[in-house]
C-alpha atoms as a PDB file:
ATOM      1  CA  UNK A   1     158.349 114.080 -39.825  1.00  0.00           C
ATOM      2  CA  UNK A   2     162.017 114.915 -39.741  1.00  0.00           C
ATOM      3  CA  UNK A   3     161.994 116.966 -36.264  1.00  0.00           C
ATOM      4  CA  UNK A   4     159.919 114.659 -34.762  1.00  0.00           C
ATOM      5  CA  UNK A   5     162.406 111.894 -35.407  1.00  0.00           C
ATOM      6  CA  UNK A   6     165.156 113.751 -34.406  1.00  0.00           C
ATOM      7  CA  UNK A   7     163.307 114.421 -30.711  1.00  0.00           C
ATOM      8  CA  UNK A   8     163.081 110.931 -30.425  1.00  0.00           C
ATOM      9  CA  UNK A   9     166.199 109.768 -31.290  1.00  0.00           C
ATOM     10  CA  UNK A  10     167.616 112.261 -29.125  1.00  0.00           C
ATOM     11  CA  UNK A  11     165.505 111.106 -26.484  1.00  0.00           C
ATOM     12  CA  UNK A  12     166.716 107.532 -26.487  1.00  0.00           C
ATOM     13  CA  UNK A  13     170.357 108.756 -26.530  1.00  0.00           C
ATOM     14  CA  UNK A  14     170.151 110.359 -23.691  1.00  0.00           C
ATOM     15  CA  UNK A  15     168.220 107.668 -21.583  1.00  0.00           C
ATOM     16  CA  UNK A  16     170.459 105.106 -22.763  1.00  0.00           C
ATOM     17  CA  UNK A  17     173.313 107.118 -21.344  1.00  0.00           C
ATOM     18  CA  UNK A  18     171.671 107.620 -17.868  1.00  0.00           C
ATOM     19  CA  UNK A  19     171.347 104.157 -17.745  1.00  0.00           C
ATOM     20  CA  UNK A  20     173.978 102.484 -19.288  1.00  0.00           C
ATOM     21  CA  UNK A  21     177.681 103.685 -19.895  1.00  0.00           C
ATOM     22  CA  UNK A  22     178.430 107.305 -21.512  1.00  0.00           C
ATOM     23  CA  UNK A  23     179.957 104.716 -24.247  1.00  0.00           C
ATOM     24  CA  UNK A  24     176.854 103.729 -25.757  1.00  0.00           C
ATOM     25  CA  UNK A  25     175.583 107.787 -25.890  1.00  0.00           C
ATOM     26  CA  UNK A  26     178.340 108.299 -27.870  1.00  0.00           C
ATOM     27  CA  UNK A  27     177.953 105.627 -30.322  1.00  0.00           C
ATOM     28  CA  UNK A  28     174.062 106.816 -30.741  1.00  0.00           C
ATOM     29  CA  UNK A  29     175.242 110.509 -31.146  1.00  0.00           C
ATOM     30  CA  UNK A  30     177.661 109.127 -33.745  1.00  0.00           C
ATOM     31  CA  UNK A  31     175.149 107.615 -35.816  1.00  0.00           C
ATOM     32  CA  UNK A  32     172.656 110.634 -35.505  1.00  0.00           C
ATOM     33  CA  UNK A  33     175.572 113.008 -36.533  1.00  0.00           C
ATOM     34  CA  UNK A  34     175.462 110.850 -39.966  1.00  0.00           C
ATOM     35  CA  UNK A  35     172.953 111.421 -42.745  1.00  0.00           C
END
């Protein structure tokens, strides 16, 4: 269950940044980089 909610956060990040600023990627990547 842990890779398949990493694909999906990952997933989000990178729509979010397509569509909004690169600013919000890089808070989502932020909180994904923490445990």
């Amino acid at each position: 269950m842990s890779e398949e909610n990493k694909v999906q956060r990952t997933l989000s990040g990178r729509v979010v940044s397509d569509k909004m600023d690169k600013s919000i990627t890089v808070l989502i990547e932020r909180r994904v980089k923490h445990p």
